[in-house]
N, C-alpha and C. Protein backbone atom coordinates (compact mmCIF):
# COMPACT_ATOMS: atom_id res chain seq x y z
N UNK A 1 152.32 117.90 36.34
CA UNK A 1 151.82 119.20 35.90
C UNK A 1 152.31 120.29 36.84
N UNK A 2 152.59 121.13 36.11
CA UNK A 2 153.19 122.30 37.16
C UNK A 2 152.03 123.49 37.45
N UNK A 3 151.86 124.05 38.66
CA UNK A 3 150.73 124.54 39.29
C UNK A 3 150.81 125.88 38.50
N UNK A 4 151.64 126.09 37.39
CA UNK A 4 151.93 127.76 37.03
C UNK A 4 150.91 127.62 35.77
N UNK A 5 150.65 125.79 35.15
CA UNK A 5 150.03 125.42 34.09
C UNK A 5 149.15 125.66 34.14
N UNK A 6 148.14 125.65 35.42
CA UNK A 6 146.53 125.31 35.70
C UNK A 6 146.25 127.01 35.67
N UNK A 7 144.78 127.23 35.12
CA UNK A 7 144.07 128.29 35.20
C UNK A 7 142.66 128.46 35.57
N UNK A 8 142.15 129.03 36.62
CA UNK A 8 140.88 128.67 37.25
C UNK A 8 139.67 128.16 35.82
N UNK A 9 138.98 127.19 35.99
CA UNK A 9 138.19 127.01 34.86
C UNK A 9 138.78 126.06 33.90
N UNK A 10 139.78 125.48 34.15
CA UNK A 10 140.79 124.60 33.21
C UNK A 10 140.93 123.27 34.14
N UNK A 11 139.55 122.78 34.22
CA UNK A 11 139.59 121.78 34.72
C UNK A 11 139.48 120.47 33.95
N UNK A 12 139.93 119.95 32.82
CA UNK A 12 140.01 119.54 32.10
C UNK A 12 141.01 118.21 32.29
N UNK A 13 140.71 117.16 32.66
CA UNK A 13 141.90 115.85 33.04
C UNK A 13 141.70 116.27 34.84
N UNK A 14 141.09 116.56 35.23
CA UNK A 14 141.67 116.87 36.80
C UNK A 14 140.65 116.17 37.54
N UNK A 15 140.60 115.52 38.83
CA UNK A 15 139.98 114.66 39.60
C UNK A 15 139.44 115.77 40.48
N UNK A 16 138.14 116.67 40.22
CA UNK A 16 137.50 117.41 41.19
C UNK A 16 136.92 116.89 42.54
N UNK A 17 136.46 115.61 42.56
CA UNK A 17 135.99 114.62 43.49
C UNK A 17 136.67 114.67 44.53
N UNK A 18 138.14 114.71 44.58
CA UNK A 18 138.93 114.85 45.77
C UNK A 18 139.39 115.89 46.47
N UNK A 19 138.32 116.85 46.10
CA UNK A 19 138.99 118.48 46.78
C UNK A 19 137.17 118.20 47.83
N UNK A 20 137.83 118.37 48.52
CA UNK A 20 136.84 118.15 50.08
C UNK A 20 136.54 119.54 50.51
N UNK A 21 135.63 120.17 51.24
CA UNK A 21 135.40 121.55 51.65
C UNK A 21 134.96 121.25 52.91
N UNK A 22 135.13 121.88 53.95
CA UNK A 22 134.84 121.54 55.43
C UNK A 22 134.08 123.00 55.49
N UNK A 23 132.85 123.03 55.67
CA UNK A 23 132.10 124.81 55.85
C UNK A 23 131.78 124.04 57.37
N UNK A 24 130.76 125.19 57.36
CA UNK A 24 129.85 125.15 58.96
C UNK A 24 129.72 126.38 59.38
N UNK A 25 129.60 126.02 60.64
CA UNK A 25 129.20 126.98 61.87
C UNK A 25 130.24 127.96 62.16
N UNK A 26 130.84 129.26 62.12
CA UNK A 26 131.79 129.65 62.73
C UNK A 26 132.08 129.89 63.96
N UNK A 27 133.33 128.76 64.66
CA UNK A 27 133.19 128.56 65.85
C UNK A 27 133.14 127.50 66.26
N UNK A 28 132.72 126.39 65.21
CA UNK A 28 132.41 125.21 65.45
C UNK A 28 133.14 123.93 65.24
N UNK A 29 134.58 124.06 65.34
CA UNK A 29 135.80 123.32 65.21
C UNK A 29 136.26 122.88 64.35
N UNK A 30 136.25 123.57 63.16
CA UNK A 30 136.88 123.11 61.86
C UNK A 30 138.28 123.22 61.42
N UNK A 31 138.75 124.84 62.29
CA UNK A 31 139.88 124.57 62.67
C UNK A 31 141.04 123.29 63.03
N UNK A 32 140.18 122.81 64.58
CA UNK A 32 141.17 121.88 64.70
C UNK A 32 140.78 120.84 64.35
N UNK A 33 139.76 120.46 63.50
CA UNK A 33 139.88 119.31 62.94
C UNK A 33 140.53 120.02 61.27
N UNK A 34 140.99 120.19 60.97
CA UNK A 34 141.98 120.69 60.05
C UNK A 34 143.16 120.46 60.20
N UNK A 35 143.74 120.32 61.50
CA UNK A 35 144.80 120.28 61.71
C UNK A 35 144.69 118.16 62.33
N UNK A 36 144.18 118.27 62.79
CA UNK A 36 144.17 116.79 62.86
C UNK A 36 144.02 115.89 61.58
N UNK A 37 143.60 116.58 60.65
CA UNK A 37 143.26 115.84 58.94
C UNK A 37 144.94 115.99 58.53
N UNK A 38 145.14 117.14 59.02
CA UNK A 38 146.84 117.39 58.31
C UNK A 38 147.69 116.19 59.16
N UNK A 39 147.28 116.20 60.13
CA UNK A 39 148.15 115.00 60.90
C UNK A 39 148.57 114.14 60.58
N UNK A 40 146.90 113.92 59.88
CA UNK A 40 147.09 112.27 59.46
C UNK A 40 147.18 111.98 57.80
N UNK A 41 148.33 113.06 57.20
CA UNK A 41 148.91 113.47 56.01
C UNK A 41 148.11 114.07 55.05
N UNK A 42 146.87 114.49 54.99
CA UNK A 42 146.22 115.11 54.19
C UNK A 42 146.58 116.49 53.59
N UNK A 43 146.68 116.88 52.71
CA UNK A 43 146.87 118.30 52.57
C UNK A 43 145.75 119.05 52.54
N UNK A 44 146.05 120.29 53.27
CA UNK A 44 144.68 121.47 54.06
C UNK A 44 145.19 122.67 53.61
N UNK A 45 143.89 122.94 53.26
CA UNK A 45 144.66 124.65 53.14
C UNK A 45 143.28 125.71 53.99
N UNK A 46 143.79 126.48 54.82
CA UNK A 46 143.65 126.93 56.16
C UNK A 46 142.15 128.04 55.55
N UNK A 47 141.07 128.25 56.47
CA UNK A 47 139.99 129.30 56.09
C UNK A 47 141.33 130.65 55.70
N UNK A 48 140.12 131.10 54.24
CA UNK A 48 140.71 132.29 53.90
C UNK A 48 140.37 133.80 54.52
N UNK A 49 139.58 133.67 55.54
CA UNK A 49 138.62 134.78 56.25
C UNK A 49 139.58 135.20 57.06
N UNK A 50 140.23 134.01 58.17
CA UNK A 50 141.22 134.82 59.30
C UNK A 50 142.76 134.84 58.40
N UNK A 51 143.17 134.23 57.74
CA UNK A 51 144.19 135.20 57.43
C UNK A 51 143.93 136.50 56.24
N UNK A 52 143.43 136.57 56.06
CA UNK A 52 142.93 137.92 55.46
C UNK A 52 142.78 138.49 56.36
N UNK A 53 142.33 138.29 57.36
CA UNK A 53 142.33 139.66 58.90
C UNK A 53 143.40 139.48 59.25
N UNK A 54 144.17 138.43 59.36
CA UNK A 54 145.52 138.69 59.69
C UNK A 54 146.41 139.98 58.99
N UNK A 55 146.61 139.34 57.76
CA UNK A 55 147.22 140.42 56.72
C UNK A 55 146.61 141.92 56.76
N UNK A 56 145.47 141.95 56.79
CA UNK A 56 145.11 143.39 56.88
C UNK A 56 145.02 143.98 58.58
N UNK A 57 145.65 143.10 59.54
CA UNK A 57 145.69 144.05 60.28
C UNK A 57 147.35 144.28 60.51
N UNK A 58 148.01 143.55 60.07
CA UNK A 58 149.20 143.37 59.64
C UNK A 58 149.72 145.00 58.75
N UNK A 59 148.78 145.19 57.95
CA UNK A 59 149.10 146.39 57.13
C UNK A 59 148.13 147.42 57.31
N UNK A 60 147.81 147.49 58.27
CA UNK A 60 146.82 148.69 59.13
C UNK A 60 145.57 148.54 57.57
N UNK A 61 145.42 148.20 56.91
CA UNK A 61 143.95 147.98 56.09
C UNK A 61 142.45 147.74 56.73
N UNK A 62 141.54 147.96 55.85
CA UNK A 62 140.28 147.88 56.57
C UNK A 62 139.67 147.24 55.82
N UNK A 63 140.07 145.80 55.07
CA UNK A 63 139.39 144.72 54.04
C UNK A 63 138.58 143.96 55.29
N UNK A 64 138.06 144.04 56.43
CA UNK A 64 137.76 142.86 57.38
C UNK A 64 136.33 143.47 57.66
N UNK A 65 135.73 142.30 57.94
CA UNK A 65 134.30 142.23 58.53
C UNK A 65 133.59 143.53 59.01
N UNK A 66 134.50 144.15 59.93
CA UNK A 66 133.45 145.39 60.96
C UNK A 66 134.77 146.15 59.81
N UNK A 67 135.27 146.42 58.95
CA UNK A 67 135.66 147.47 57.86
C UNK A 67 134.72 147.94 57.02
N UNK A 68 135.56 146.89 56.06
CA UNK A 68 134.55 146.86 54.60
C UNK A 68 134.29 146.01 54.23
N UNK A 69 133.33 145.32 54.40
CA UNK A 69 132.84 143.74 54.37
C UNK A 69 132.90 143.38 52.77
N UNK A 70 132.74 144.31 51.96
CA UNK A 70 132.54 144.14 50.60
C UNK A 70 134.25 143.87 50.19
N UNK A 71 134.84 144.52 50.68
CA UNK A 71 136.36 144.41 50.22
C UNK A 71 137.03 143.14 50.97
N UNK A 72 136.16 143.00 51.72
CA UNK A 72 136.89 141.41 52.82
C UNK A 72 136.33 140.47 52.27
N UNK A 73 135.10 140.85 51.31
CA UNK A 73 134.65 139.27 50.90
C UNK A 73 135.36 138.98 49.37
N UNK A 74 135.72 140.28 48.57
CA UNK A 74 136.55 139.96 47.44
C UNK A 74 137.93 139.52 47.89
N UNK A 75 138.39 140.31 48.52
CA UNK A 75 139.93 139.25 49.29
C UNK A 75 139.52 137.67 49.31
N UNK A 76 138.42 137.18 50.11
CA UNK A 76 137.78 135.84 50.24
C UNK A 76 138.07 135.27 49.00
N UNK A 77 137.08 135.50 48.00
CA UNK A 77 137.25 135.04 46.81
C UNK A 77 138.15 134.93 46.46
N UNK A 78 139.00 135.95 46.15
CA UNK A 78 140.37 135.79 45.19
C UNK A 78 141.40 134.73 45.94
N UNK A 79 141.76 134.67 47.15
CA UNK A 79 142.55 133.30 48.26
C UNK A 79 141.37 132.37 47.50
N UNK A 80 140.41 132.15 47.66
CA UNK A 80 139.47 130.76 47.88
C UNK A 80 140.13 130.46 46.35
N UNK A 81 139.83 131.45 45.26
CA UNK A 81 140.10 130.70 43.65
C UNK A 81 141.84 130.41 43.62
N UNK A 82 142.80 130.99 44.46
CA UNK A 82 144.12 130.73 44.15
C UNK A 82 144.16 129.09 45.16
N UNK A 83 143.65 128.89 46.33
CA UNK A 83 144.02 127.70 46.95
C UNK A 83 142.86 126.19 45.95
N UNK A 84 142.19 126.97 45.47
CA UNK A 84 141.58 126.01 44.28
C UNK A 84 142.58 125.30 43.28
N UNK A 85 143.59 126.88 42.71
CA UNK A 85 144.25 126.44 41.75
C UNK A 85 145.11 125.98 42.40
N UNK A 86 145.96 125.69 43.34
CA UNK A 86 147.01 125.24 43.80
C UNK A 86 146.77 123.76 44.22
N UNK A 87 145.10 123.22 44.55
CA UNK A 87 145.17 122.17 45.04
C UNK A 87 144.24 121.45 43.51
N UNK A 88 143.91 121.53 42.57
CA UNK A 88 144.28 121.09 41.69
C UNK A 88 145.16 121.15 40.82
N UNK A 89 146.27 121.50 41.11
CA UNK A 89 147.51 121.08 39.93
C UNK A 89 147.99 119.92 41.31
N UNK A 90 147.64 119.72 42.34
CA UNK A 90 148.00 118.42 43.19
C UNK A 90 147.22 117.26 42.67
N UNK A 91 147.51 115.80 43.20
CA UNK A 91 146.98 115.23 42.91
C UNK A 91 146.64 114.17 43.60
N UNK A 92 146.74 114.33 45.23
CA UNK A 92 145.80 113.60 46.13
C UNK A 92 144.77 114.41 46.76
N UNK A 93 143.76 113.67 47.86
CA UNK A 93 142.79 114.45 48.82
C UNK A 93 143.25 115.59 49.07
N UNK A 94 142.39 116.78 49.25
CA UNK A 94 142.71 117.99 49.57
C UNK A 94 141.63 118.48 50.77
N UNK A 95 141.72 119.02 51.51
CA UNK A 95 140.68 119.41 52.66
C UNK A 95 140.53 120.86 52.58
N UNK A 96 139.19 121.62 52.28
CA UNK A 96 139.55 123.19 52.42
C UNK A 96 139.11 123.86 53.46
N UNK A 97 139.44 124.43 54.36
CA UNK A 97 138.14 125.14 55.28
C UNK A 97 137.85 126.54 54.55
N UNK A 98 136.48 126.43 54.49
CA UNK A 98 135.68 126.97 53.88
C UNK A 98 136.29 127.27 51.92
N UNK A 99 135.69 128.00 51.45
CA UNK A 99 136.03 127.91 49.84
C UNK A 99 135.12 129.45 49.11
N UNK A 100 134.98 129.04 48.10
CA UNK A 100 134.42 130.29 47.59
C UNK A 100 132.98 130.41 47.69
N UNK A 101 132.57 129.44 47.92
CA UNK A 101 131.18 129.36 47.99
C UNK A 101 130.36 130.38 49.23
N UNK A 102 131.71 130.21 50.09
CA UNK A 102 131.15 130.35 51.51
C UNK A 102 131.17 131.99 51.41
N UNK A 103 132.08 132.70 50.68
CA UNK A 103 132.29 134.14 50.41
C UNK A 103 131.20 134.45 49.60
N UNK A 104 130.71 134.09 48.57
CA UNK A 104 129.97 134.56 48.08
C UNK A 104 128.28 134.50 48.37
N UNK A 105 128.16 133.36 49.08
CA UNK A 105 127.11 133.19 49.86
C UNK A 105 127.19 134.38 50.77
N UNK A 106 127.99 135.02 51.45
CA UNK A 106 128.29 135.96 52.52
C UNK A 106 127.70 137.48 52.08
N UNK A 107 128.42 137.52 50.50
CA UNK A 107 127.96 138.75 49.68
C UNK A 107 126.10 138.96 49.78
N UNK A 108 126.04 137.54 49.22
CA UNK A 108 124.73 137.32 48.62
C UNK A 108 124.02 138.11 50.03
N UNK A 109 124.23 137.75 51.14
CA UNK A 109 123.40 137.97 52.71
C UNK A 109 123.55 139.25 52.47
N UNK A 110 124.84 139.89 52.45
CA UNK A 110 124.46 141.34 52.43
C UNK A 110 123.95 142.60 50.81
N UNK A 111 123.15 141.51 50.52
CA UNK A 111 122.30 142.43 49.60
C UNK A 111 122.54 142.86 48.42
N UNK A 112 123.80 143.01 48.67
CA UNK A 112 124.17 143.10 46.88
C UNK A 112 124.18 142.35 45.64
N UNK A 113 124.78 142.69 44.65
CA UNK A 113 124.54 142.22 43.49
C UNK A 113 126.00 141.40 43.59
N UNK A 114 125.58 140.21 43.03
CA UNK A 114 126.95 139.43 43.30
C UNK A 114 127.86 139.95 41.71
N UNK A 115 129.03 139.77 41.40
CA UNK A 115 129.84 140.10 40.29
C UNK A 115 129.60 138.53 39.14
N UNK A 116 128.94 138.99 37.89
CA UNK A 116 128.87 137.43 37.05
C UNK A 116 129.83 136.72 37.02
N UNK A 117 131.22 137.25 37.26
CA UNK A 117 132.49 136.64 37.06
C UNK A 117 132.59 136.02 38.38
N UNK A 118 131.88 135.92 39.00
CA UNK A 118 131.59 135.01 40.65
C UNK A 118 131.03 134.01 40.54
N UNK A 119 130.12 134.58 39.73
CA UNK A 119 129.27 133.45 39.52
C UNK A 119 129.64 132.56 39.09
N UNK A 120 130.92 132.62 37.38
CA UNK A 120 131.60 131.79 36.75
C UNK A 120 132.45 130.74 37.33
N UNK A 121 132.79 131.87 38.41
CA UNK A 121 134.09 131.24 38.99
C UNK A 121 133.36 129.86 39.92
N UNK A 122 132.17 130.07 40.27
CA UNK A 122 131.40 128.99 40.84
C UNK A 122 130.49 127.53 40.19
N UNK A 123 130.95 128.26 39.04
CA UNK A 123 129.92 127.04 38.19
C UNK A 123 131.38 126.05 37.55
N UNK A 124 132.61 126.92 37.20
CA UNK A 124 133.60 126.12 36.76
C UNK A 124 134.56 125.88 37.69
N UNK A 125 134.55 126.10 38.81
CA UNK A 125 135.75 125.97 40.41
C UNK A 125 135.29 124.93 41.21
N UNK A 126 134.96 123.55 40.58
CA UNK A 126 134.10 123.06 41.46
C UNK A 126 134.87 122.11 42.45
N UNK A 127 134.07 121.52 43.25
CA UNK A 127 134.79 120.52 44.32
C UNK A 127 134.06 119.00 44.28
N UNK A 128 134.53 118.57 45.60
CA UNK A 128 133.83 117.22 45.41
C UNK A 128 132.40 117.30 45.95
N UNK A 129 131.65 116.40 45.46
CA UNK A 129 129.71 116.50 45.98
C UNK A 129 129.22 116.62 47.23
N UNK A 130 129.92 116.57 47.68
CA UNK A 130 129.95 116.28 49.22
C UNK A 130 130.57 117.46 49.83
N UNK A 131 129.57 118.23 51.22
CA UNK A 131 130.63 119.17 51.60
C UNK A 131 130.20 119.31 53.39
N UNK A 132 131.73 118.84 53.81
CA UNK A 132 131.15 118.50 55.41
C UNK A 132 130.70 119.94 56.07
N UNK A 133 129.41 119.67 56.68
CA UNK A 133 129.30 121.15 57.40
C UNK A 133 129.20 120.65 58.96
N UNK A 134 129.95 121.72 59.61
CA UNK A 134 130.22 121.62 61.46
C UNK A 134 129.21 122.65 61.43
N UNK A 135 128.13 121.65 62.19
CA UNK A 135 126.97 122.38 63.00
C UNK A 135 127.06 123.24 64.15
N UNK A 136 126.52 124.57 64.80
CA UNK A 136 126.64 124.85 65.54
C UNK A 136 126.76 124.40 67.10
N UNK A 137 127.87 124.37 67.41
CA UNK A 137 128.31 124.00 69.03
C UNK A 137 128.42 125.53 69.70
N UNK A 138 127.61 125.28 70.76
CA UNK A 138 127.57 127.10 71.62
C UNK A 138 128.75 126.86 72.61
N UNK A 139 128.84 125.30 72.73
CA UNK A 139 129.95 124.94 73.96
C UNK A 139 131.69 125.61 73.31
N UNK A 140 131.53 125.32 72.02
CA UNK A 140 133.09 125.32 71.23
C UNK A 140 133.37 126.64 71.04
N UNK A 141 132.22 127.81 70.82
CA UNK A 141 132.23 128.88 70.10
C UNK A 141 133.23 129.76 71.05
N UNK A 142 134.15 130.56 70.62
CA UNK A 142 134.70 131.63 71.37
C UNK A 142 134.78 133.08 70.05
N UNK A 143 134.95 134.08 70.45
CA UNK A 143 134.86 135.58 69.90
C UNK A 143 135.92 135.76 70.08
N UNK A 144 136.92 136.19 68.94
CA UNK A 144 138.31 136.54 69.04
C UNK A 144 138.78 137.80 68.91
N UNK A 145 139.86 137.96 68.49
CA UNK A 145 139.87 139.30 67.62
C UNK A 145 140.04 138.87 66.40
N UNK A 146 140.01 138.04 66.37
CA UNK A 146 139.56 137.53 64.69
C UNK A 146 138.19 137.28 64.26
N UNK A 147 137.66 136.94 65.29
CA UNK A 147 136.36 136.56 65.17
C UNK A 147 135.06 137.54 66.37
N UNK A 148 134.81 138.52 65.55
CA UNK A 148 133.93 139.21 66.79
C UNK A 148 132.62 139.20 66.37
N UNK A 149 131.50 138.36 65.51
CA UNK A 149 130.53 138.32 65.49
C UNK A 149 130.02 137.36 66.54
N UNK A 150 128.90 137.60 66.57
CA UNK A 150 128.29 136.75 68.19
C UNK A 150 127.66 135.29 67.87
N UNK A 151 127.47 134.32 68.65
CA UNK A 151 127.11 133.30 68.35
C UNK A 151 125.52 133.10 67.35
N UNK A 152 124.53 133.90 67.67
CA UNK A 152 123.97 133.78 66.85
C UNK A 152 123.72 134.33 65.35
N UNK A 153 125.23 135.18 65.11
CA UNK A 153 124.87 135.90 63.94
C UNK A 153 125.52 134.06 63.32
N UNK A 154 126.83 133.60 63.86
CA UNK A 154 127.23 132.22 63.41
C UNK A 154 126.31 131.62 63.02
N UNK A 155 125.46 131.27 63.43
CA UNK A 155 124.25 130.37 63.41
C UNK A 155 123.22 130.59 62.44
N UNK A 156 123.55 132.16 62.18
CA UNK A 156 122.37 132.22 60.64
C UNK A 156 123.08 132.05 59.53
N UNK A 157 125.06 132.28 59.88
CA UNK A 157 125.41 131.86 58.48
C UNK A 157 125.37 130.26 58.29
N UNK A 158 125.43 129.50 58.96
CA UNK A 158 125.46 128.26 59.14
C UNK A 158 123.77 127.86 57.90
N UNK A 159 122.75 128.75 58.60
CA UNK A 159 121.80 128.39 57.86
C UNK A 159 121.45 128.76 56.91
N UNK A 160 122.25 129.79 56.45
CA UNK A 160 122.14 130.15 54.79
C UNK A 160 122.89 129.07 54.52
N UNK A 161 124.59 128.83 54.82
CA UNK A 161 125.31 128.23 54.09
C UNK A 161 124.42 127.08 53.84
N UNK A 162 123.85 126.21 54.87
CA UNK A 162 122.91 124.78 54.84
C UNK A 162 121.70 124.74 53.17
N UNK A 163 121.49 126.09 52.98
CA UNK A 163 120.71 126.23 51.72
C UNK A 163 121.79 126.95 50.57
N UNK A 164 122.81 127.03 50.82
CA UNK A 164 123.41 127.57 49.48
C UNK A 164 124.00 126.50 48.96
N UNK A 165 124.94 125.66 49.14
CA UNK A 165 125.35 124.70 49.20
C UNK A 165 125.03 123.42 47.92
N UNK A 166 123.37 123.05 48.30
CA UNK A 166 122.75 122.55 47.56
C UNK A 166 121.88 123.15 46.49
N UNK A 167 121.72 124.23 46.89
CA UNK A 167 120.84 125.02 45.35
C UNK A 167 122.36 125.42 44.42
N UNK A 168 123.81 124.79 44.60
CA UNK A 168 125.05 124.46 43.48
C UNK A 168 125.04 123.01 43.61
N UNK A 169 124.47 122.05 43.90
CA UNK A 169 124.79 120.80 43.68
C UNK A 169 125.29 120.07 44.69
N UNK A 170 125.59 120.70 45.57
CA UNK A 170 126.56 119.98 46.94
C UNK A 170 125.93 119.59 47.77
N UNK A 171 125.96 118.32 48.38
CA UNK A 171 125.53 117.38 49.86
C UNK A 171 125.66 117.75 50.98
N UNK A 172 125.01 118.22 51.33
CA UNK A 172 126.00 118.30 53.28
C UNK A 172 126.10 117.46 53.80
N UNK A 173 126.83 117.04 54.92
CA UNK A 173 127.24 116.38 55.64
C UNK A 173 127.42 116.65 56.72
N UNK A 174 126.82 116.68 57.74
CA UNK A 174 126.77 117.43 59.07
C UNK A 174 127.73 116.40 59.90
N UNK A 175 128.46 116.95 60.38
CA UNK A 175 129.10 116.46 61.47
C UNK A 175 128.90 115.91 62.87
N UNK A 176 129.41 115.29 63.30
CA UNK A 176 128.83 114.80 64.98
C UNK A 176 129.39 116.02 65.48
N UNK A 177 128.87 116.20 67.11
CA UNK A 177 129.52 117.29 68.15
C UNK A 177 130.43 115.71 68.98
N UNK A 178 131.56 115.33 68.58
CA UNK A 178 132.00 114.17 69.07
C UNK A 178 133.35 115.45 69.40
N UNK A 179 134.67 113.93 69.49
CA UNK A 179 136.05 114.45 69.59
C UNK A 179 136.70 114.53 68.14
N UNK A 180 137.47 115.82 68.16
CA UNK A 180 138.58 116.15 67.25
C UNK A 180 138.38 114.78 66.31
N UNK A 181 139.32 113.80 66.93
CA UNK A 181 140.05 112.52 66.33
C UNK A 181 138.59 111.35 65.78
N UNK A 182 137.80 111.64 66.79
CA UNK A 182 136.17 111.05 66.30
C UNK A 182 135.57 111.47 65.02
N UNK A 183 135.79 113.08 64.75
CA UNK A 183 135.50 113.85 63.37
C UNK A 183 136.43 113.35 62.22
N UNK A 184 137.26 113.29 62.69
CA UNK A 184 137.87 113.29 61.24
C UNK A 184 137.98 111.67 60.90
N UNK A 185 137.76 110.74 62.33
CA UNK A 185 137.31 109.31 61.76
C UNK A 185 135.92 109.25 60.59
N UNK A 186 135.07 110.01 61.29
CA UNK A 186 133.56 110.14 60.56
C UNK A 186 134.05 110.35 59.31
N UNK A 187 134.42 111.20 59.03
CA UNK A 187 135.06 111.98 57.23
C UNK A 187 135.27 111.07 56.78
N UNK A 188 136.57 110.17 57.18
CA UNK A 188 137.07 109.36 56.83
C UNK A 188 136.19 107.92 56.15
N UNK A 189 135.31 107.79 57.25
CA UNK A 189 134.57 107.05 56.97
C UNK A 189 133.49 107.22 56.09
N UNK A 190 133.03 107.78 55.75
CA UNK A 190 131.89 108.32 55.02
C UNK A 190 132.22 108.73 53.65
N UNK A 191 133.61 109.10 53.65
CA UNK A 191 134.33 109.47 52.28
C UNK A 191 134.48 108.25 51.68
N UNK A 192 134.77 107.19 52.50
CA UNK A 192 135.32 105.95 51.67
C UNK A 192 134.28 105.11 51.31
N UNK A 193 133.34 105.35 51.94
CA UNK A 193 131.41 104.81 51.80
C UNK A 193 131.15 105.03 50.40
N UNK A 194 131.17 106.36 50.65
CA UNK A 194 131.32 106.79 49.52
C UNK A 194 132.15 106.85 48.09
N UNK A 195 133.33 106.41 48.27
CA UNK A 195 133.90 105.73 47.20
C UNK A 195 134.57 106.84 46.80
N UNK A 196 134.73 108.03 47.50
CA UNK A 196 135.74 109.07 47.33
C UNK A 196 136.72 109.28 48.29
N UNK A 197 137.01 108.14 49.21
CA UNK A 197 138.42 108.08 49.36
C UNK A 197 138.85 106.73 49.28
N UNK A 198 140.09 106.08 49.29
CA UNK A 198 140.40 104.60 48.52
C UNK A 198 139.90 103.92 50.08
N UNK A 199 139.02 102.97 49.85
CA UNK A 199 138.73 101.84 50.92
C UNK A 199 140.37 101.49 51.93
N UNK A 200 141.16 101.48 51.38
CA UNK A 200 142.87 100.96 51.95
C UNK A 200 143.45 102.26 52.63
């Protein structure tokens, strides 16, 4: 199938079970265990939050967090539904850090009225049941210029995300505070427990 075929909501013949979502804590190493999942041949497709600050600071824009949070979280969305469609017209494991859920949960915090066509996009964009969340580590956390909210604002999205999650159907899965290569054994393991990744 060619990825130009698929249209968000046209999930129809497609194995949703194997699109994995890695949320959590921001700060709390999902990053590089992202890159250690890619290691060990998985295909990842990278949080849509910092390169969206990338790009917009790239083009002097003000779509980002301390901008216009409302315009940084529709950027969110629209990356989260295109790396959806790109990793179902694939057809092995997929790993996402973070997804749409996590943007619109974000909206939801700041008060507004979410868009129904968000909503859609959440009831038919779905993933697999399971969605690993990295708990807050204060040891891991650093403030970037990508990242300038403070450790405990992290920590309340962590605990919305912990209740949004499942009021759509999804499991959490909290992670150990172990090593890199220890995390993504756990996944590993727990995925195949589970019978959503092949035992071999």
């Amino acid at each position: 199938m060619n990825e130009d075929d698929y249209r968000p909501g046209d999930i129809a013949g497609h194995d949703l079970d194997r699109l994995f979502v890695v949320s959590g804590c921001s700060g709390g190493g999902k990053s590089a265990l992202m890159i250690e999942l890619a290691r060990r041949g998985y295909r990842v497709f990278p949080e849509p939050g910092r390169q969206i600050v990338r790009e917009q600071a790239l083009l002097g824009c003000d779509a980002v967090p301390w901008g216009s949070m409302e315009r940084f979280i529709e950027h969110c969305v629209v990356r989260s539904l295109h790396f959806h469609t790109l990793a179902t017209a694939d057809t092995g494991p997929v790993f996402f850090d973070r997804c749409l859920i996590d943007a619109i949960s974000a909206l939801e915090a700041l008060g507004g009225s979410v868009p129904a066509g968000y909503r859609t996009a959440v009831d038919r964009c779905r993933y697999a049941p399971v969605v690993i969340m990295a708990p807050p580590w204060e040891e891991l956390f650093r403030s970037d210029g990508e990242r300038r909210h403070a450790f405990a604002d992290a920590v309340a999205e962590y605990e919305r995300l912990l209740v949004a999650f499942p009021a759509l159907g999804y499991e959490p899965v909290i992670l150990p505070k172990t090593t890199v290569p220890n995390r993504a054994d756990f996944i590993e393991t727990e995925l195949k427990r589970r019978q959503l990744l092949p035992a071999a």
